[in-house]
Each structure stands twice: as structure tokens, then as C-alpha cells.
N, C-alpha and C. Protein backbone atom coordinates (compact mmCIF):
# COMPACT_ATOMS: atom_id res chain seq x y z
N UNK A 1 -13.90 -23.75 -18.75
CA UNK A 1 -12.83 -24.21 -17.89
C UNK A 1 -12.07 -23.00 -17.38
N UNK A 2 -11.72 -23.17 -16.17
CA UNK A 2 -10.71 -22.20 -15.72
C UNK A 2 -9.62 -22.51 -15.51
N UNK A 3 -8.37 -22.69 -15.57
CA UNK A 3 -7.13 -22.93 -15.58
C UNK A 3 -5.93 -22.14 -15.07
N UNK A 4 -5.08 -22.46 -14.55
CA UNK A 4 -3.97 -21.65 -14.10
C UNK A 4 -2.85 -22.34 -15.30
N UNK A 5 -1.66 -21.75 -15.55
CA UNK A 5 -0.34 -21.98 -16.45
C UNK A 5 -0.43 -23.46 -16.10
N UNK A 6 -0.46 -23.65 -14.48
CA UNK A 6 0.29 -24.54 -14.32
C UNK A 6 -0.71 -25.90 -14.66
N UNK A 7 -2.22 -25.85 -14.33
CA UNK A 7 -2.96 -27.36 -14.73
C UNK A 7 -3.22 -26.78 -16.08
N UNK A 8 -3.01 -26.01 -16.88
CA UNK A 8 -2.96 -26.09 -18.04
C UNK A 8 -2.09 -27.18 -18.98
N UNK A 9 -1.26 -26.50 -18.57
CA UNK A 9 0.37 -27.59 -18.92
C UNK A 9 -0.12 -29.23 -18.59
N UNK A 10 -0.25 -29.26 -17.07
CA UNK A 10 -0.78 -30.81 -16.62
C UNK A 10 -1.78 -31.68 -17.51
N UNK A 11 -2.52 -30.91 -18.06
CA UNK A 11 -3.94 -30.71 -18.74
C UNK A 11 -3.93 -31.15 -20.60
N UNK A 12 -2.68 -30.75 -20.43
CA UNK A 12 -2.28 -30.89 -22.41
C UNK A 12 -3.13 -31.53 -22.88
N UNK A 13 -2.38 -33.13 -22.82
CA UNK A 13 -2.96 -33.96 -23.68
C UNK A 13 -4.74 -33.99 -23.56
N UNK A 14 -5.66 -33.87 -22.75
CA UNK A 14 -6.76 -33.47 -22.13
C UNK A 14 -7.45 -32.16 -23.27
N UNK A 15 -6.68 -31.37 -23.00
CA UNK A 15 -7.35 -29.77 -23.89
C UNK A 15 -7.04 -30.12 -25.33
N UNK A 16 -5.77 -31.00 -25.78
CA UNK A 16 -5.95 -30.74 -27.15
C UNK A 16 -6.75 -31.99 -27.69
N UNK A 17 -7.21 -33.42 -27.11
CA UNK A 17 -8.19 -34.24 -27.41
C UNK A 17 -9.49 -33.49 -27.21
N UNK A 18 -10.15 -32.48 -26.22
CA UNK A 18 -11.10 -31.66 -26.49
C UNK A 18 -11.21 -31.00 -27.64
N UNK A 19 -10.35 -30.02 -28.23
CA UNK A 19 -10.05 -29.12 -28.82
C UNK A 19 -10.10 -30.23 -30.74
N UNK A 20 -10.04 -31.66 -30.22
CA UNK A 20 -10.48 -32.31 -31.78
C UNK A 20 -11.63 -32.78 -31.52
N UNK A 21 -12.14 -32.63 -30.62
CA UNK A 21 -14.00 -33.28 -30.99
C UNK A 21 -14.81 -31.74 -31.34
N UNK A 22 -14.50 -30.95 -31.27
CA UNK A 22 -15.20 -29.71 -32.32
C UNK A 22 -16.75 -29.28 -31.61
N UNK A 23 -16.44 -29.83 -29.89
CA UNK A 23 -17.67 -29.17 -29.26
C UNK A 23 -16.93 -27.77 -28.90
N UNK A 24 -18.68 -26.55 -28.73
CA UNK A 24 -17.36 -25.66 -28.07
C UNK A 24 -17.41 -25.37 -26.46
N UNK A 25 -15.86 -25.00 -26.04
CA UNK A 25 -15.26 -24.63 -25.23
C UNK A 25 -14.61 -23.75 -24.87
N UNK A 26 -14.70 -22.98 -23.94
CA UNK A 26 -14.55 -21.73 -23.50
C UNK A 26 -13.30 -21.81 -22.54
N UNK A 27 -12.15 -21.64 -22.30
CA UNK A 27 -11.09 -21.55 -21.38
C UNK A 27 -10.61 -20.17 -20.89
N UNK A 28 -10.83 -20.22 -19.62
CA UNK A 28 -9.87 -19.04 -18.83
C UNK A 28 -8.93 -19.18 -18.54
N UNK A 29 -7.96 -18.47 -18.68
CA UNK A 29 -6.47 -18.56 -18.41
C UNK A 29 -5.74 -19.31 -19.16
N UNK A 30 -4.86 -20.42 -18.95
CA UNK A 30 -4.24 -21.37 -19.70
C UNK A 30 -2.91 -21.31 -20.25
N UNK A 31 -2.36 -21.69 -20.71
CA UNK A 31 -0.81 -21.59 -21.43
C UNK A 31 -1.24 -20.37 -22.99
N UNK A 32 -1.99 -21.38 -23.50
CA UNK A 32 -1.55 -20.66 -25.02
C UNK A 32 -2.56 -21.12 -25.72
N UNK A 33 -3.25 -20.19 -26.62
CA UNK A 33 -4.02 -20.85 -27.68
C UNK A 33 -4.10 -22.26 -28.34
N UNK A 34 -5.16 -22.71 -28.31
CA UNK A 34 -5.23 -23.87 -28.90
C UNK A 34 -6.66 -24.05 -29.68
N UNK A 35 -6.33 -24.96 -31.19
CA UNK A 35 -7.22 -24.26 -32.10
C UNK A 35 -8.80 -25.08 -31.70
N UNK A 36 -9.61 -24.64 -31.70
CA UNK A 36 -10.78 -25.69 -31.21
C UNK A 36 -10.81 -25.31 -29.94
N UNK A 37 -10.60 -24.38 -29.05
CA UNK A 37 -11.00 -23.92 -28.06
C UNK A 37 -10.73 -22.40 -28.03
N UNK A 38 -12.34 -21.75 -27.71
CA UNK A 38 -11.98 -20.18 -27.13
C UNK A 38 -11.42 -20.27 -26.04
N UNK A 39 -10.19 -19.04 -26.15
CA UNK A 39 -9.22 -18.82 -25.06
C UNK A 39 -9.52 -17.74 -24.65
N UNK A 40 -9.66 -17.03 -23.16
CA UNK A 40 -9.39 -15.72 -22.51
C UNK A 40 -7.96 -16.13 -21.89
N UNK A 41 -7.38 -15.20 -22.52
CA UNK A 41 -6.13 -14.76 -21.50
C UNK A 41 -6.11 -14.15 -20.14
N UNK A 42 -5.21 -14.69 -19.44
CA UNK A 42 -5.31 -14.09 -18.07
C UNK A 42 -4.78 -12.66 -18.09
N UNK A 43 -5.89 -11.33 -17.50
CA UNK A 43 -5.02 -10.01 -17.79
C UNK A 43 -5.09 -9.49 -16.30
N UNK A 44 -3.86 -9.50 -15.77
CA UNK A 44 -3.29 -9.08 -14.72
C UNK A 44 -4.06 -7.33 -14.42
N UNK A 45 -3.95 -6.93 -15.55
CA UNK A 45 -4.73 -5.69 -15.39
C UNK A 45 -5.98 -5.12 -14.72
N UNK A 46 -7.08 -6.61 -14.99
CA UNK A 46 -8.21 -6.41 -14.11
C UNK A 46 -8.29 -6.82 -12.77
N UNK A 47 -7.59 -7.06 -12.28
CA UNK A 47 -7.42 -7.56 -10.50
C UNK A 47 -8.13 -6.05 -10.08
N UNK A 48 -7.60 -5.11 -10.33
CA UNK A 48 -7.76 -4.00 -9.70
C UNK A 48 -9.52 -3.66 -9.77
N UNK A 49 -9.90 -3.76 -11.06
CA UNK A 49 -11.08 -3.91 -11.11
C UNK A 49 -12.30 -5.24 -10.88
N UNK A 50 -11.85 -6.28 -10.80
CA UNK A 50 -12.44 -7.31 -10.30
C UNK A 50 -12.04 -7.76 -8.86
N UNK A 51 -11.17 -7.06 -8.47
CA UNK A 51 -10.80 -7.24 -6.85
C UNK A 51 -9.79 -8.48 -6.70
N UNK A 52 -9.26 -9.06 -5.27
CA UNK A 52 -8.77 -10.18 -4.99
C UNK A 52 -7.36 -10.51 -5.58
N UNK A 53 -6.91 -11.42 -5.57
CA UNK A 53 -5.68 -11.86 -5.45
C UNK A 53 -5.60 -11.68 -7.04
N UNK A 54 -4.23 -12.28 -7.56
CA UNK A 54 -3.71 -12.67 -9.05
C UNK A 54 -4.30 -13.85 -9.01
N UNK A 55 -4.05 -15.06 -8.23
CA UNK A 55 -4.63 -16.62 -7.58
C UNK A 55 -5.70 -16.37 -8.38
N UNK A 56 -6.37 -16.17 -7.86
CA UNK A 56 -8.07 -16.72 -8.00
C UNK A 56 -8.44 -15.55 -9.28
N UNK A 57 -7.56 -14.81 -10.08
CA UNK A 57 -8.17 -13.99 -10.73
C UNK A 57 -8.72 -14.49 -12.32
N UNK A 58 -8.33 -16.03 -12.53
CA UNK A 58 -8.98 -16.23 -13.71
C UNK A 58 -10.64 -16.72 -13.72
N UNK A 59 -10.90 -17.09 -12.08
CA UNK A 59 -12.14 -17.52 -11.36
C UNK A 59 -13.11 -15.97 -11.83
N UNK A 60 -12.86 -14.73 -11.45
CA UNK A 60 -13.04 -13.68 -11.23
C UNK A 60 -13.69 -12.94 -12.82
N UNK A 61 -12.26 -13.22 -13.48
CA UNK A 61 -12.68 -13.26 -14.84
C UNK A 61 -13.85 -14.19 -15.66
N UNK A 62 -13.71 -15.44 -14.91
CA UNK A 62 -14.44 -16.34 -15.91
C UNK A 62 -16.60 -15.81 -15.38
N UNK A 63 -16.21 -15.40 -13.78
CA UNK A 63 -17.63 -14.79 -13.72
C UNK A 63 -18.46 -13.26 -14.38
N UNK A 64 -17.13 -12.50 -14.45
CA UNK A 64 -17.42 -11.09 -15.03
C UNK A 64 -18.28 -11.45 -16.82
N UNK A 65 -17.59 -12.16 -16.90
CA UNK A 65 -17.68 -12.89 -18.48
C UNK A 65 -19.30 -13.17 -18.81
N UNK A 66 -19.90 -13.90 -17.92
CA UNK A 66 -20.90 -14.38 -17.51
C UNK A 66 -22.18 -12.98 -17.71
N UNK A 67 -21.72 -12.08 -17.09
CA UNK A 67 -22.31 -10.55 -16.91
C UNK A 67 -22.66 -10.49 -18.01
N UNK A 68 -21.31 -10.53 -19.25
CA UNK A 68 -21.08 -9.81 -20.53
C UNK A 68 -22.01 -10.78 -21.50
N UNK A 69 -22.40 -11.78 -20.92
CA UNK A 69 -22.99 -13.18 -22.12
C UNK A 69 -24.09 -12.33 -22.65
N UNK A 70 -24.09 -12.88 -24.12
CA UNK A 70 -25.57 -12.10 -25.32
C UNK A 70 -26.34 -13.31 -25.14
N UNK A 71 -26.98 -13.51 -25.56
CA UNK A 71 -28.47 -14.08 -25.46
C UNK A 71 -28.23 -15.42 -25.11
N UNK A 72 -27.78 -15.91 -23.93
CA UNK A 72 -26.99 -16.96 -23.20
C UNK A 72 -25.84 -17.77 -23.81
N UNK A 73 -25.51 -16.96 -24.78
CA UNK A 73 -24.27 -17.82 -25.73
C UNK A 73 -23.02 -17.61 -25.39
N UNK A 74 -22.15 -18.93 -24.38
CA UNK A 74 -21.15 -18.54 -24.28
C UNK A 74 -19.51 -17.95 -24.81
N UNK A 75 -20.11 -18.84 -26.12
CA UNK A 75 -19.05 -18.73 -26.71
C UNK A 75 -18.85 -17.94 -28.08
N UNK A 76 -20.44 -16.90 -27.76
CA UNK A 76 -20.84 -16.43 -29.42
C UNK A 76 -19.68 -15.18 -29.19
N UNK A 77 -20.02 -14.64 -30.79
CA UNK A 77 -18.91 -13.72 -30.91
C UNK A 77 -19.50 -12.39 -30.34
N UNK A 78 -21.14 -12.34 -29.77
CA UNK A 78 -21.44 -11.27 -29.44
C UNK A 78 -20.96 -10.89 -28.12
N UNK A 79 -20.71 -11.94 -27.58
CA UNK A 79 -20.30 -12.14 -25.78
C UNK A 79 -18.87 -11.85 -26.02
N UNK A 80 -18.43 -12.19 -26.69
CA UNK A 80 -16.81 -12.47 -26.70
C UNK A 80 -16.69 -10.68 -27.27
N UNK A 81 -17.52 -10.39 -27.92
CA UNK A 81 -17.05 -8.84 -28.61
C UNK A 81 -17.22 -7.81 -27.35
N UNK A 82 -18.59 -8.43 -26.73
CA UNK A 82 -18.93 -7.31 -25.36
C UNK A 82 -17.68 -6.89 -23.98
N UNK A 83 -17.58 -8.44 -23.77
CA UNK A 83 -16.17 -8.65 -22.64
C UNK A 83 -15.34 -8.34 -23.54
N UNK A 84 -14.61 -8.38 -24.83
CA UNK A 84 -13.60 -7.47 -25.19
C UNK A 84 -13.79 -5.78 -25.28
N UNK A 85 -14.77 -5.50 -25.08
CA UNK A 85 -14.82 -4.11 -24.86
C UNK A 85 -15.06 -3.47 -23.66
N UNK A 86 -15.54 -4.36 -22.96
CA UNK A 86 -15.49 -3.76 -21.29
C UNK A 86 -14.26 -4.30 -20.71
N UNK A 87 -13.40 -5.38 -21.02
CA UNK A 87 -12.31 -5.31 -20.81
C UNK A 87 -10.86 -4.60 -21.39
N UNK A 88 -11.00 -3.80 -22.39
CA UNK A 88 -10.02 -3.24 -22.68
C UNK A 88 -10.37 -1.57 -22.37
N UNK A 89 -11.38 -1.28 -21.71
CA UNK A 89 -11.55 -0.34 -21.06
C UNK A 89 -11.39 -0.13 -19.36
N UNK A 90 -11.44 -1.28 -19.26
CA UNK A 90 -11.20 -1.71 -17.69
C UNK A 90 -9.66 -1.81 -17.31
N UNK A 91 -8.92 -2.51 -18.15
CA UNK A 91 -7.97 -2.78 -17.69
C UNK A 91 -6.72 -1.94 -17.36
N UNK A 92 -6.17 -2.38 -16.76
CA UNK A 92 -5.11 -0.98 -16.37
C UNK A 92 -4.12 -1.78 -15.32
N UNK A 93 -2.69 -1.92 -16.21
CA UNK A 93 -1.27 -2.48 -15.48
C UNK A 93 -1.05 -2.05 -14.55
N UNK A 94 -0.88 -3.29 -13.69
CA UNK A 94 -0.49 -2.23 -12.41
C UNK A 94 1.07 -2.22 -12.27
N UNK A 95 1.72 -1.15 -11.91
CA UNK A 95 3.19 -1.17 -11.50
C UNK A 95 3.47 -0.85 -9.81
N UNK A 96 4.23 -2.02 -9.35
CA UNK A 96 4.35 -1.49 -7.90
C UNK A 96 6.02 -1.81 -7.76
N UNK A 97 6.23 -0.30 -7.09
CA UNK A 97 7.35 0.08 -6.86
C UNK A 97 7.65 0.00 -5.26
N UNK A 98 7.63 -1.05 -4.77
CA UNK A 98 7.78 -1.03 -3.28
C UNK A 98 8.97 -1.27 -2.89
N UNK A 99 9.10 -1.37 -1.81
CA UNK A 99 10.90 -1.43 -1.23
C UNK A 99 10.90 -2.93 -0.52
N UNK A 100 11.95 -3.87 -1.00
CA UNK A 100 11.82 -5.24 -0.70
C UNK A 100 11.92 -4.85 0.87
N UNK A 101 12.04 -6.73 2.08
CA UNK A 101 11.95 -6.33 3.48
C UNK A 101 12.57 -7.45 4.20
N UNK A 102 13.15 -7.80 4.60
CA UNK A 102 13.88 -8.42 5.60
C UNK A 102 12.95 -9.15 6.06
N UNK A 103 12.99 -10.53 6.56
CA UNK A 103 12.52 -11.22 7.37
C UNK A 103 11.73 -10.35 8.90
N UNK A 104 13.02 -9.81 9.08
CA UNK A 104 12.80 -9.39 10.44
C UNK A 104 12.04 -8.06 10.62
N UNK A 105 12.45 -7.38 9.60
CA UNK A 105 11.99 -6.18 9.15
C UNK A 105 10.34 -6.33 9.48
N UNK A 106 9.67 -7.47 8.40
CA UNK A 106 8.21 -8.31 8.30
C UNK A 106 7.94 -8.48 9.74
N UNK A 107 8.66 -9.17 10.52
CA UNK A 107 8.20 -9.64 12.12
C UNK A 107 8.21 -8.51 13.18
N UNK A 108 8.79 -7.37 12.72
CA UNK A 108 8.84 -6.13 13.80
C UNK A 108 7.80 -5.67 13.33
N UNK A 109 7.22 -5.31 11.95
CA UNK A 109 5.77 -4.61 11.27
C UNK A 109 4.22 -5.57 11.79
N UNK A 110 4.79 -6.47 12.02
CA UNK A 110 3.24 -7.42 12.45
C UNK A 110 3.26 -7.20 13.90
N UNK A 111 4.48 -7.15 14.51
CA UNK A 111 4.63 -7.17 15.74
C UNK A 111 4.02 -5.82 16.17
N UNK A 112 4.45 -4.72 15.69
CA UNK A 112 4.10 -3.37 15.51
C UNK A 112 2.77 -3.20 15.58
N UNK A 113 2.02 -3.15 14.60
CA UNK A 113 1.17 -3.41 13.76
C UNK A 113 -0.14 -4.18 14.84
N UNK A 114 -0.18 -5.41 15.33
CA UNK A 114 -0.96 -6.31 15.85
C UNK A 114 -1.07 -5.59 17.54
N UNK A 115 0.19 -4.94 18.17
CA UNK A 115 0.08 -4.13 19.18
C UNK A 115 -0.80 -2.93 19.04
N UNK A 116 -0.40 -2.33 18.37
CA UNK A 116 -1.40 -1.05 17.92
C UNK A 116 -2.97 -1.07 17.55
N UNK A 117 -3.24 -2.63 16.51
CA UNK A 117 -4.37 -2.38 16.53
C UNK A 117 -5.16 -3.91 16.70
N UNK A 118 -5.09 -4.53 18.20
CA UNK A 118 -5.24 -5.70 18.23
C UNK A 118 -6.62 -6.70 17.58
N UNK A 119 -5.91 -7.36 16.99
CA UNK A 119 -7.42 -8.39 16.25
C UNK A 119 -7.21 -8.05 15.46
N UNK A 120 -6.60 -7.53 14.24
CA UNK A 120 -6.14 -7.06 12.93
C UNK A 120 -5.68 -7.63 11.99
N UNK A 121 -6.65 -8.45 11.39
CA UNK A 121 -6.24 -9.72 10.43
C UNK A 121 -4.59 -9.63 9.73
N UNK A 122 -4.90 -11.27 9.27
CA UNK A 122 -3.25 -10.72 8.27
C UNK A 122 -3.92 -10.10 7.03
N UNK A 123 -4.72 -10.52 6.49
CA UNK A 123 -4.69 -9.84 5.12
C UNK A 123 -4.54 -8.28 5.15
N UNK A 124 -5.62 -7.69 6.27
CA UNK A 124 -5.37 -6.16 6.39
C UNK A 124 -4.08 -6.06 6.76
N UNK A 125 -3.56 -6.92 7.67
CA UNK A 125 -1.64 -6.48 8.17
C UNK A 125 -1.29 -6.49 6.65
N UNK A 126 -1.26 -7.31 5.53
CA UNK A 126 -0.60 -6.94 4.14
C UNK A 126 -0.99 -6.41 3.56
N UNK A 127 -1.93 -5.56 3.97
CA UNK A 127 -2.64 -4.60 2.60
C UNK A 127 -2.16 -3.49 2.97
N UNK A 128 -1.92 -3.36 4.75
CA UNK A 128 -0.92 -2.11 5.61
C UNK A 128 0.06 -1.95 5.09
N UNK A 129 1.23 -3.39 5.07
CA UNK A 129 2.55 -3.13 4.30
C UNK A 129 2.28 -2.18 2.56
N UNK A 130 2.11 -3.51 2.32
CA UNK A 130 1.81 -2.48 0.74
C UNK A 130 1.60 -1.58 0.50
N UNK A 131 0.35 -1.21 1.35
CA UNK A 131 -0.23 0.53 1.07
C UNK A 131 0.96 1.17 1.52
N UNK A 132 1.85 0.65 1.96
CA UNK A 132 3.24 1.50 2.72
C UNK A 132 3.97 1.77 1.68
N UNK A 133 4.31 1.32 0.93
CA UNK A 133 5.11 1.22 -0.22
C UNK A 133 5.89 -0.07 -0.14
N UNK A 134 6.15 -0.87 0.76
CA UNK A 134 7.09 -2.55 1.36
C UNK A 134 6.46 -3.41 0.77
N UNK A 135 7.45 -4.28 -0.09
CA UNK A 135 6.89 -5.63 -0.39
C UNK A 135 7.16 -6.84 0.46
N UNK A 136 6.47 -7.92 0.41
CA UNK A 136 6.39 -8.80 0.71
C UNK A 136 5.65 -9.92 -0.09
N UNK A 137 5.95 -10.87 -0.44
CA UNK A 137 5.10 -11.69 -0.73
C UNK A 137 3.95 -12.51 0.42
N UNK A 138 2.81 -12.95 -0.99
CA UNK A 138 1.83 -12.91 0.15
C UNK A 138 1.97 -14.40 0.78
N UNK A 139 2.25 -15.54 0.50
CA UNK A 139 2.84 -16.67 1.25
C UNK A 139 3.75 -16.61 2.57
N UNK A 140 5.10 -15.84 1.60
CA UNK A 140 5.82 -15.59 2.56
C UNK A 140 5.57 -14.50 4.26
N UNK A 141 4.60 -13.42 3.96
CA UNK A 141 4.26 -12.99 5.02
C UNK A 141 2.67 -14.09 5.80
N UNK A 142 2.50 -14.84 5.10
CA UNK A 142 1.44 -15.99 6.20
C UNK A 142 2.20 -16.30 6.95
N UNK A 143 3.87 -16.99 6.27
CA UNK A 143 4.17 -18.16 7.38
C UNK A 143 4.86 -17.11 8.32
N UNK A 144 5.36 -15.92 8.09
CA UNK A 144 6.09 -14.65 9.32
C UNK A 144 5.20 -14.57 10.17
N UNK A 145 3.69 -14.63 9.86
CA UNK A 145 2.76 -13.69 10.73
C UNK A 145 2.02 -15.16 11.57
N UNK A 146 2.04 -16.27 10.77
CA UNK A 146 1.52 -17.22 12.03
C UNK A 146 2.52 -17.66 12.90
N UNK A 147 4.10 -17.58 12.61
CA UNK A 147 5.81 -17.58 13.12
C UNK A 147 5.21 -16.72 14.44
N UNK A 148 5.04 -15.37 13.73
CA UNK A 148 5.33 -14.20 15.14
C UNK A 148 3.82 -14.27 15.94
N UNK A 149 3.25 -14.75 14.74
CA UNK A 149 1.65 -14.09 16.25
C UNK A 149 1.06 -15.88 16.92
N UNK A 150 2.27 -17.14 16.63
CA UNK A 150 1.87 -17.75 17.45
C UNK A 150 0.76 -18.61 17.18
N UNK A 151 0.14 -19.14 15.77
CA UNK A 151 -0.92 -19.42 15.49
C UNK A 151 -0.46 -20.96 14.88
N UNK A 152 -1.19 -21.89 15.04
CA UNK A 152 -0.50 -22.94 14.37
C UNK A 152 -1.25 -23.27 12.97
């Protein structure tokens, strides 16, 4: 299973009636340990190395995992020992120190930005900010950039 906090939570009563029939089960992400199911924690750390959003990064994880499987056993302790060792070598916190941004601030940089280098997706327009040192969130700069560039 792959899970975010949030259908985890939704999910309760669900994971811990699994977690008493004593088949096994493998969970990515999730709230919190629960006994009768292997848990991977979600580690923010490997985005950098598995690529893509935080979103989709327990998806990301649950395939890397797959790589790491011993003799197709998902849930043996040889798989689980391998991905704990290529993941605690992999991983690495990221800290970003960017400078928050004004609404408008966001709509003059796309505006900027989309002049200079026309056809220039949004995702690359936010990977521009960022690499700048400027934050933005990534929701909040969709609805600025379909606002300013007119897209419904």
C-alpha cells in the first residue's frame, strides 16, 4: 500500500482490521506504525535522489523498493535490510533557505520570465524561481501562472 498522512488516518479502522488477520503487508508512508504491518516511513530526504515532487514521493519510494527486493520477497528481512542500506546512504535533508514572494512579486517573474523565454512551462518557470533562491509554493504559483498567462 502506498499512503499519504492523510488516507492513512481515513484508512484506520481498514489498516488496523488488516494488521489482525496476520497476512503480510507492506505500507509506504502512513501515520505511524502499526503492529502486523511493515511500515516504510516517508523520508523527505530521498526526493532529491528519486526525483519529483514530496506528493508523489511515497509512489517513488514504494518503486525504488521493488529494485532492492531479495529473491521476490517483499516483505523479507533481506529486502527490508538492502533498502535500509541504500537508503540511509542516499538520503540527504534538504534545507531551503529561500526568500518568501508577494503575489505580485510571482506575476511580474512569470510575466518576466514567459517574455524572455516564450513556451516555457510552469514547472520549469518554478524550478527558475527556486533555483533563484524565492519561494513559492507549488499550488499557489499554478493558480498565479494560469491567473497571469491566461489559461483556463
Amino acid at each position: 500500500m502506498v499512503l499519504s498522512e492523510v488516507y492513512a488516518k481515513a484508512m484506520e479502522a481498514e489498516l488496523l482490521a488488516l494488521a489482525e488477520v496476520g497476512s503480510e503487508a507492506l505500507l509506504f508512508g502512513g501515520v505511524e506504525e502499526i503492529a502486523g504491518i511493515q511500515r516504510v516511513p516517508a523520508d523527505a530526504g530521498l526526493r532529491r535522489t528519486l526525483g519529483g515532487t514530496l506528493t508523489s514521493l511515497n509512489v517513488r519510494m514504494a518503486a525504488s523498493w521493488l529494485q532492492h527486493c531479495q529473491d521476490n520477497q517483499l516483505t523479507s528481512s533481506a529486502t527490508s535490510d538492502s533498502w535500509k542500506t541504500w537508503a540511509a546512504g542516499e538520503s540527504r535533508p534538504e534545507q531551503h533557505n529561500r526568500q518568501p514572494m508577494t503575489d505580485d512579486e510571482v506575476v511580474a517573474f512569470i510575466r518576466q520570465q514567459a517574455a524572455s523565454q516564450p513556451g516555457i512551462s510552469r514547472t520549469r518557470l518554478l524550478r527558475l524561481l527556486r533555483d533563484g533562491g524565492r519561494a513559492c509554493e507549488q499550488s499557489r504559483f499554478a493558480n498565479l501562472y494560469l491567473k497571469t498567462m491566461g489559461e483556463p
